[in-house]
Protein backbone atom coordinates (compact mmCIF):
# COMPACT_ATOMS: atom_id res chain seq x y z
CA UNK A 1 -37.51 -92.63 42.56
CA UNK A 2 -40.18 -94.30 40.76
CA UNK A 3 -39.19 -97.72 42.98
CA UNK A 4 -39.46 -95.74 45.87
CA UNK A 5 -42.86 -97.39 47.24
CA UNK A 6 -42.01 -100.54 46.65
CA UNK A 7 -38.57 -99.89 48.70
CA UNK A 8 -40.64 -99.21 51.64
CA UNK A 9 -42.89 -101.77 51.36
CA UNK A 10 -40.13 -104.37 50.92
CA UNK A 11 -38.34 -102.83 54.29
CA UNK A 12 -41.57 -102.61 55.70
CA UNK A 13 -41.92 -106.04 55.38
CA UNK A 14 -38.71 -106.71 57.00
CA UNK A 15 -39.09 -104.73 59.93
CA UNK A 16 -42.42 -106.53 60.59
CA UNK A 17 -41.02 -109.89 60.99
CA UNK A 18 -38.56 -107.93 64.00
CA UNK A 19 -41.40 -106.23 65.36
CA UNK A 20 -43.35 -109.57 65.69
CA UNK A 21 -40.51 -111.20 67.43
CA UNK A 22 -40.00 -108.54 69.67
CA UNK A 23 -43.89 -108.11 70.27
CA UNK A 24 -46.27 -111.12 69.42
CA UNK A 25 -49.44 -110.41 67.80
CA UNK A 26 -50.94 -111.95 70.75
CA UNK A 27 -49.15 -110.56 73.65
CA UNK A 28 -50.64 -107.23 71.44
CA UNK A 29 -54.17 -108.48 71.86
CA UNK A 30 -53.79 -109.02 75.56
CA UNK A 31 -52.43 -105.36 76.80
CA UNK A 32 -54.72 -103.47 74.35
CA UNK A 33 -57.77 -104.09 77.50
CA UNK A 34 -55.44 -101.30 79.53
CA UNK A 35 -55.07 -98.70 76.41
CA UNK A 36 -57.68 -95.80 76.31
CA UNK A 37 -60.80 -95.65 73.78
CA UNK A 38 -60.07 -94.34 70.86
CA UNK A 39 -61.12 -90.43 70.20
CA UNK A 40 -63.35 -89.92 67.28
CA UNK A 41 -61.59 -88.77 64.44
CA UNK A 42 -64.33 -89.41 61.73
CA UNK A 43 -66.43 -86.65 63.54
CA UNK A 44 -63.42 -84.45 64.27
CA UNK A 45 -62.15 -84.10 60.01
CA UNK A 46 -66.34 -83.78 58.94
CA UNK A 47 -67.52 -81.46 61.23
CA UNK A 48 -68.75 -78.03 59.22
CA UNK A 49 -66.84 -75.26 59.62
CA UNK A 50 -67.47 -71.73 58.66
CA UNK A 51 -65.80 -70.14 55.66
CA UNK A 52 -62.39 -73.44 55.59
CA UNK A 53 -62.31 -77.17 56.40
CA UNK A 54 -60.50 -79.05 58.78
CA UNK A 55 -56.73 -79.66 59.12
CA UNK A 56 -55.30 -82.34 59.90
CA UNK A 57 -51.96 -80.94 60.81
CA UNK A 58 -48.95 -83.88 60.09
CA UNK A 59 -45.66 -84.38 62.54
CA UNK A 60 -42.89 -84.82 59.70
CA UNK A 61 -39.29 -84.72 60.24
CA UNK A 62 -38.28 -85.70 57.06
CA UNK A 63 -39.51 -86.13 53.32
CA UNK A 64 -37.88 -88.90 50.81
CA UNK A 65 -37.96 -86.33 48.41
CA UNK A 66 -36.79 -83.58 50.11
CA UNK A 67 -34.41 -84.57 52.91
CA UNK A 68 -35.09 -83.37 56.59
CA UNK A 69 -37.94 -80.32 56.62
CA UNK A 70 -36.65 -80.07 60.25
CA UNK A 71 -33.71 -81.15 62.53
CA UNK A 72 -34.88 -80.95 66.24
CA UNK A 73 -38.48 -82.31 66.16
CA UNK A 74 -40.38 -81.43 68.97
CA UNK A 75 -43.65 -83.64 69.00
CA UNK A 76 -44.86 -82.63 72.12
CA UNK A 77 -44.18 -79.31 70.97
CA UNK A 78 -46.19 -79.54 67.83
CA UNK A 79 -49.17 -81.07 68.62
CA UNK A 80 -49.90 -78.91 71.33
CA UNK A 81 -49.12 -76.25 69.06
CA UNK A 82 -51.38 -77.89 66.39
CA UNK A 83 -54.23 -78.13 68.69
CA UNK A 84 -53.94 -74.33 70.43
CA UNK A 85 -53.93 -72.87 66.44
CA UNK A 86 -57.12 -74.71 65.79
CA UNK A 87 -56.04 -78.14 63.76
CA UNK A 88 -58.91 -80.92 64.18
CA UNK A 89 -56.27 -83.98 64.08
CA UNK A 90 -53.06 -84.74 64.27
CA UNK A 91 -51.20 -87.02 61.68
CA UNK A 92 -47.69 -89.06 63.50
CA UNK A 93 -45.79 -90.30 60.80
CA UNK A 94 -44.50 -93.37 62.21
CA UNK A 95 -42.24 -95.13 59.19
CA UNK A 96 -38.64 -95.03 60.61
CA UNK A 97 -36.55 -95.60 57.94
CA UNK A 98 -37.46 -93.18 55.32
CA UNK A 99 -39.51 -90.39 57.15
CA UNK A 100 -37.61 -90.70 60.02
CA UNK A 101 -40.98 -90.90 62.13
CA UNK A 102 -41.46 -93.26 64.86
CA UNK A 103 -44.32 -95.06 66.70
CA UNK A 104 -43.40 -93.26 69.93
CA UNK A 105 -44.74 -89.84 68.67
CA UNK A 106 -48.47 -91.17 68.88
CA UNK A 107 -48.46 -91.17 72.62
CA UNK A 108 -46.63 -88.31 72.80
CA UNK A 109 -49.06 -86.13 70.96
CA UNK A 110 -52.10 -88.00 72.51
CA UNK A 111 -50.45 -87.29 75.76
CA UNK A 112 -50.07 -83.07 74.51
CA UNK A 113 -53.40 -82.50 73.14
CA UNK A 114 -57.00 -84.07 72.96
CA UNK A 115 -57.58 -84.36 69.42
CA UNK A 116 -57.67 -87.39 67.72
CA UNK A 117 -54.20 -88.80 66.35
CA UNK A 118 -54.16 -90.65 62.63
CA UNK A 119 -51.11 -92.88 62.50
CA UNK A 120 -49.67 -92.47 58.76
CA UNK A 121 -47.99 -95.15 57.87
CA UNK A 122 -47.23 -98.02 55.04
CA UNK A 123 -49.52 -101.12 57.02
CA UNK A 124 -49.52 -104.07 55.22
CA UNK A 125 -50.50 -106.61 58.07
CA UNK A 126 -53.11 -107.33 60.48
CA UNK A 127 -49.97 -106.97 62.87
CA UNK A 128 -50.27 -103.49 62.04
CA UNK A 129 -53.73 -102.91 62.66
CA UNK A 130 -53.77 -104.20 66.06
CA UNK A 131 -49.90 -102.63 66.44
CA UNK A 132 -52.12 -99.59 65.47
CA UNK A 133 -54.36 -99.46 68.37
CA UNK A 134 -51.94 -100.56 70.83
CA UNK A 135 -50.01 -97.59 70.40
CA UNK A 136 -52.84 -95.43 70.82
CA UNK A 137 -54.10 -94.54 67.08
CA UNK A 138 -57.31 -93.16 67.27
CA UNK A 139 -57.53 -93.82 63.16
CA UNK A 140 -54.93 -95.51 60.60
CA UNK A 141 -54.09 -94.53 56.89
CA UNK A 142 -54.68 -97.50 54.38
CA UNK A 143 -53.18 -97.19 51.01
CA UNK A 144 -54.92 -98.49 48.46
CA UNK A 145 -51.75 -99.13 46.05
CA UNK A 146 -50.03 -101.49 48.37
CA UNK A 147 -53.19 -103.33 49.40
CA UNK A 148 -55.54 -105.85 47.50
CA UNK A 149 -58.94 -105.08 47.63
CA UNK A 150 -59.79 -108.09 50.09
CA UNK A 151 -57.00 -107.61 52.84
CA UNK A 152 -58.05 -103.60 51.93
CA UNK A 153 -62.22 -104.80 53.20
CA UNK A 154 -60.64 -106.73 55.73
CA UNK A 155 -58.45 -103.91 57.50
CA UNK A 156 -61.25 -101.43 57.16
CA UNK A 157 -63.68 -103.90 59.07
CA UNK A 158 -60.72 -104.87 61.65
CA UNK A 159 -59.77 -101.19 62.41
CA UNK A 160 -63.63 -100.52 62.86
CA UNK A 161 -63.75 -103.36 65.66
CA UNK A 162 -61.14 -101.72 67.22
CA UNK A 163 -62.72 -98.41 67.55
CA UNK A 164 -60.22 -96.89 64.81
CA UNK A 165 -61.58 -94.98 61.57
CA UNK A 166 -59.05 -95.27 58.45
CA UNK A 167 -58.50 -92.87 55.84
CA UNK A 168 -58.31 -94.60 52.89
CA UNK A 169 -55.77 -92.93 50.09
CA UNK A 170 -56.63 -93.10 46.70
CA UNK A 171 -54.36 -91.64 43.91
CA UNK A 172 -56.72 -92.47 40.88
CA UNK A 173 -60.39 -93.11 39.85
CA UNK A 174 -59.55 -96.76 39.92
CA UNK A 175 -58.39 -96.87 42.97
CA UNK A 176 -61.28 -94.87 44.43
CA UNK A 177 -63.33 -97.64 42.67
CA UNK A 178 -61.73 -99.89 45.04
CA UNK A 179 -61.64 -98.26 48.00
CA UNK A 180 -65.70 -97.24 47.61
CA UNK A 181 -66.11 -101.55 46.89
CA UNK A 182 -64.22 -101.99 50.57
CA UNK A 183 -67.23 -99.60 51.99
CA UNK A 184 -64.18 -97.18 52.70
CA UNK A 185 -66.00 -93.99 55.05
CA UNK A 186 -63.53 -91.67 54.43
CA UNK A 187 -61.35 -91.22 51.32
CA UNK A 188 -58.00 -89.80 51.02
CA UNK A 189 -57.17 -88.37 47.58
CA UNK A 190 -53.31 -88.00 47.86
CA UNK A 191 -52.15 -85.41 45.08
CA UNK A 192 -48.59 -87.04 44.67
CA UNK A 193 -48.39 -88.93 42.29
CA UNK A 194 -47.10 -92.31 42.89
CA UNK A 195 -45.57 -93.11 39.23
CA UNK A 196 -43.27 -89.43 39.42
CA UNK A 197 -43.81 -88.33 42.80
CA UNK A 198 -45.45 -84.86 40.90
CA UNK A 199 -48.03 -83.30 43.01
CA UNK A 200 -50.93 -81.66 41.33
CA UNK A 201 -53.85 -79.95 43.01
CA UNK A 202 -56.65 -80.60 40.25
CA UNK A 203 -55.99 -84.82 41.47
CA UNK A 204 -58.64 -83.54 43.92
CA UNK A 205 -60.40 -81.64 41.92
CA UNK A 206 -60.73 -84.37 38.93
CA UNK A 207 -61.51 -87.32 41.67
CA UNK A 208 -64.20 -85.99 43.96
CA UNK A 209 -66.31 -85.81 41.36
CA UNK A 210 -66.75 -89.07 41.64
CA UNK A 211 -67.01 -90.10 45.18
CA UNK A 212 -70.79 -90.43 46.07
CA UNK A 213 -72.37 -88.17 48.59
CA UNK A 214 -71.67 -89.40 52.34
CA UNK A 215 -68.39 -90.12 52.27
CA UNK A 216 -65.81 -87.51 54.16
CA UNK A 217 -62.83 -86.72 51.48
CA UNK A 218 -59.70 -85.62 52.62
CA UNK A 219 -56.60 -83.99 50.20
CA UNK A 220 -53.29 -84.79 50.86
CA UNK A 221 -49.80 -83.20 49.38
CA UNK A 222 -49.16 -80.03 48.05
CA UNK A 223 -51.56 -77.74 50.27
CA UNK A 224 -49.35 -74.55 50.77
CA UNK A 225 -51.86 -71.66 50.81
CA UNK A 226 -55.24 -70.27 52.04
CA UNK A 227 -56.00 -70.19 48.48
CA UNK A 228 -55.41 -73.80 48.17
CA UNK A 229 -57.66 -74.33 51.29
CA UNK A 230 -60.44 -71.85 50.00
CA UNK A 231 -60.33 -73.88 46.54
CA UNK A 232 -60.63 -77.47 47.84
CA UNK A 233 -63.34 -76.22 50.42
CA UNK A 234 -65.62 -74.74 47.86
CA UNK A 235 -64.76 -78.25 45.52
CA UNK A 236 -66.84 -79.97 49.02
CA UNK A 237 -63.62 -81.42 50.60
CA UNK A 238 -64.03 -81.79 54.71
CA UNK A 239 -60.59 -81.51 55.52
CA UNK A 240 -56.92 -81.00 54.77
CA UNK A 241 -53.94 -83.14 55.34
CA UNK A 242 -51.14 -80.74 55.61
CA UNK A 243 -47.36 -81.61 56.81
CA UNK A 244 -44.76 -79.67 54.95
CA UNK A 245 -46.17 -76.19 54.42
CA UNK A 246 -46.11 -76.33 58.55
CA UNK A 247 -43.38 -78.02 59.42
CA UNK A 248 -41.21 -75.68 57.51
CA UNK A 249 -42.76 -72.21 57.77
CA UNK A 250 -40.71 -71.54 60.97
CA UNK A 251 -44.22 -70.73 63.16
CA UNK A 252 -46.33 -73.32 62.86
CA UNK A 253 -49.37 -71.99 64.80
CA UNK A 254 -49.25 -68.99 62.54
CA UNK A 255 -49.04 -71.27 59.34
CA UNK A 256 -52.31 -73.23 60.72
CA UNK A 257 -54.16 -69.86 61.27
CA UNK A 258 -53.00 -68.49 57.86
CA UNK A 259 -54.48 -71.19 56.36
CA UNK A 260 -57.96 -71.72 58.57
CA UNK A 261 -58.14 -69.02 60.36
């Protein structure tokens, strides 16, 4: 498992050079004057709440690690389900070959709700940024691993031309180092770790400490609980990014309210 990133980078990689043949970078350029303005998702994830943080509830059929979480995937269903129970953002997992996500669930759950939609993802390319906004991403995930820290400055600066905010994932302090050096605004601290794919709450708790006041922080992985929720809120985190705990608890707008409500 431990060459499982690179795996999806490398097929990644492959499935860009199909993409740009089917869809040229400029044809992108041209059609993305008819797509909508991006929703604000940077104000949606920061905005105080009383006594929790915000969720950004994830569409996930399927994890690497843990097979399918479910078979029939509604994603109309769910974000409008997401939204009703009180979720601040949506998260589309869009990789195809290993998540089982796909590009068409953005406009479907912009189309179901009116919350901003993140588009999670493993974007390696300017292709992808632009790709990114086409589809109708109000805000893109960046992941610092994958990325050097100039093409990292560079998409942050491209997606904020484009209207988009990106939530930058860190995994370590010195990869927070360089996401804070790429003027990242808001900083993902994902909680799996990337070396044994172990997931560990106190990630969060060890990292925040030093990301400098301003920025919005966002956990990832391993968020099952109101207790987990209660914990990272008090530790000054603005939101949540939670996928499995919902997709799997069988009622998912019960599942949001259990842990925001």
């Amino acid at each position: 498992m431990e060459n499982l990133l690179a795996k999806i980078v490398e097929n990644k990689k492959a499935e860009l050079k199909e993409n740009k043949s089917r869809l040229s970078l400029k044809e992108i350029k041209v059609q993305l004057r008819d797509v909508e303005p991006p929703r604000n998702f940077s104000k949606a994830i920061s905005e105080p709440k009383e006594n929790t943080l915000n969720l950004i509830a994830e569409i996930k059929k399927r994890s690497p690690l843990k097979g399918t979480l479910i078979e029939d995937l509604k994603a109309e269903y769910l974000a409008k389900r997401y939204e009703y129970a009180g979720a601040s953002a949506i998260s589309v997992i869009t990789e195809e070959r290993f998540f089982e996500g796909s590009p068409a669930y953005i406009k479907v759950a912009k189309n179901a709700a009116k919350i901003p939609v993140l588009r999670k993802d493993f974007l390696i390319d300017e292709y992808h940024i632009y790709e990114s906004r086409y589809l109708g991403a109000d805000a893109l995930l960046l992941i610092v691993a994958i990325l050097d820290s100039s093409v990292l400055s560079d998409f942050i600066g491209l997606s904020s031309e484009l209207g988009m905010s990106t939530l930058v994932e860190v995994h370590s302090e010195q990869e927070l180092e360089m996401a804070l050096k790429a003027d990242a605004k808001i900083i993902g601290i994902n909680n799996r770790s990337l070396r044994t794919f172990k997931v560990d709450l106190n990630t969060t708790f060890r990292i925040i400490k030093e990301i400098p006041d301003g920025k919005i922080v966002v956990s990832e992985s391993g968020i099952y609980s109101r207790d987990d929720v209660d914990r990272l809120a008090d530790a000054g985190v603005n939101a949540a990014l939670v996928g499995e705990a919902i997709i799997t608890s069988g009622n998912v707008s019960k599942k949001i309210k259990e842990l925001i409500g």
